[in-house]
Protein backbone atom coordinates (compact mmCIF):
# COMPACT_ATOMS: atom_id res chain seq x y z
CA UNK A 1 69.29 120.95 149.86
CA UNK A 2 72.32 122.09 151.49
CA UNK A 3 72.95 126.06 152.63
CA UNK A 4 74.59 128.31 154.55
CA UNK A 5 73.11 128.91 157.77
CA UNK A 6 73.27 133.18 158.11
CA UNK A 7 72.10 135.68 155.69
CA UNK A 8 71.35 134.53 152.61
CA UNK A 9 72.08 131.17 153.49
CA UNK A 10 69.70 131.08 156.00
CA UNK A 11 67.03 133.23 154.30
CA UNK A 12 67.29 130.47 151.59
CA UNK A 13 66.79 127.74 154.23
CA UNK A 14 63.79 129.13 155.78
CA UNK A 15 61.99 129.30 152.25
CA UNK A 16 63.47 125.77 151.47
CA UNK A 17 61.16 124.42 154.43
CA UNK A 18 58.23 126.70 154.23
CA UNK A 19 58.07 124.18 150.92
CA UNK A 20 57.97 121.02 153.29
CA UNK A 21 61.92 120.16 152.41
CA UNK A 22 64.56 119.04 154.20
CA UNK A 23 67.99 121.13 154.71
CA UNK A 24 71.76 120.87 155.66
CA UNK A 25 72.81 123.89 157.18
CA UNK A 26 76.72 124.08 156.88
CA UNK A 27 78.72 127.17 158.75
CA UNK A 28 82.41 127.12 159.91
CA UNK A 29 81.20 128.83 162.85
CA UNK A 30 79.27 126.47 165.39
CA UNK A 31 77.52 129.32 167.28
CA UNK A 32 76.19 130.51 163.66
CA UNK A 33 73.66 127.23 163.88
CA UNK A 34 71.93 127.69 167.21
CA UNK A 35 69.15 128.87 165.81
CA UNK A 36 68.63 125.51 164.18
CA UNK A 37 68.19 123.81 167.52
CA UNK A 38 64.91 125.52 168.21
CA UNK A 39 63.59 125.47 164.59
CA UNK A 40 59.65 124.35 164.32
CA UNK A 41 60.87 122.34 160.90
CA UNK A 42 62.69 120.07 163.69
CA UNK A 43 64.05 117.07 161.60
CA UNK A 44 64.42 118.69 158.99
CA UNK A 45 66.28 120.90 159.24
CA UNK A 46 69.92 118.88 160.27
CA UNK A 47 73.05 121.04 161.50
CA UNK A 48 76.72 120.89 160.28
CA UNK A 49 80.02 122.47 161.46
CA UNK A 50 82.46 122.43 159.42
CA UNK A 51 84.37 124.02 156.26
CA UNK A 52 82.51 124.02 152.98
CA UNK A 53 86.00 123.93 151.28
CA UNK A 54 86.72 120.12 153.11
CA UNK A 55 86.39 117.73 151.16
CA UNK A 56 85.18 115.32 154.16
CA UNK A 57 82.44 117.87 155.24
CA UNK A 58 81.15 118.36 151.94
CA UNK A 59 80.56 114.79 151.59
CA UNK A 60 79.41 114.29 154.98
CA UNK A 61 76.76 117.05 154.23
CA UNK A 62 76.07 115.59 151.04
CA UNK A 63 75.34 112.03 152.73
CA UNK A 64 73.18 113.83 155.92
CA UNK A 65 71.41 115.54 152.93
CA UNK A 66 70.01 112.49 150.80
CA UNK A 67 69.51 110.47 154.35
CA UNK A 68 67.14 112.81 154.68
CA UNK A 69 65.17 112.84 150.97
CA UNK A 70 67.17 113.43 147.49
CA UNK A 71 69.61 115.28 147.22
CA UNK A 72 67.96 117.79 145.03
CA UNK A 73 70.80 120.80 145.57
CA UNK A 74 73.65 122.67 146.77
CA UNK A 75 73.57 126.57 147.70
CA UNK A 76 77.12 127.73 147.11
CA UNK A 77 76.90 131.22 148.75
CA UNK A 78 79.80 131.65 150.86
CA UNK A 79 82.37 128.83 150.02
CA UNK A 80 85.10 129.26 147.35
CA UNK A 81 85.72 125.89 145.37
CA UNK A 82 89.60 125.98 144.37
CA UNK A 83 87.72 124.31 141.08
CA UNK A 84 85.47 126.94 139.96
């Protein structure tokens, strides 16, 4: 599963692991993801900088997320897809 990694994002994360899964955070803002360094899910949870609206990040999120399981979702709550 791939979220945002503050507010709901991150609220969505934490309940994504209590569950046993594995996450992608993805923020813009590479101070927003410290608190994914110290996480007790450890491997599981993975870290990404980057812009949700890039093309490249997206897939490279996308490819960090089934590395780690299947890819079973995406949380859109913050990016704006110029095709939606």
């Amino acid at each position: 599963m791939i979220v945002s990694s503050q507010g709901i994002g991150r609220a969505i994360a934490e309940r994504l692991l209590a569950d046993d899964g594995a996450v992608v955070v993805l923020d813009r803002d590479d101070a927003a993801l410290g608190w994914t360094s110290a996480h007790p899910a450890g491997g599981r949870l993975i870290a990404l900088a980057g812009d949700g609206a890039d093309e490249e990040v997206t897939g490279r999120a996308a490819d960090m997320a089934q590395d780690a399981g299947t890819l079973a979702g995406w949380v859109n709550n913050a990016a704006v897809f110029r095709d939606a």
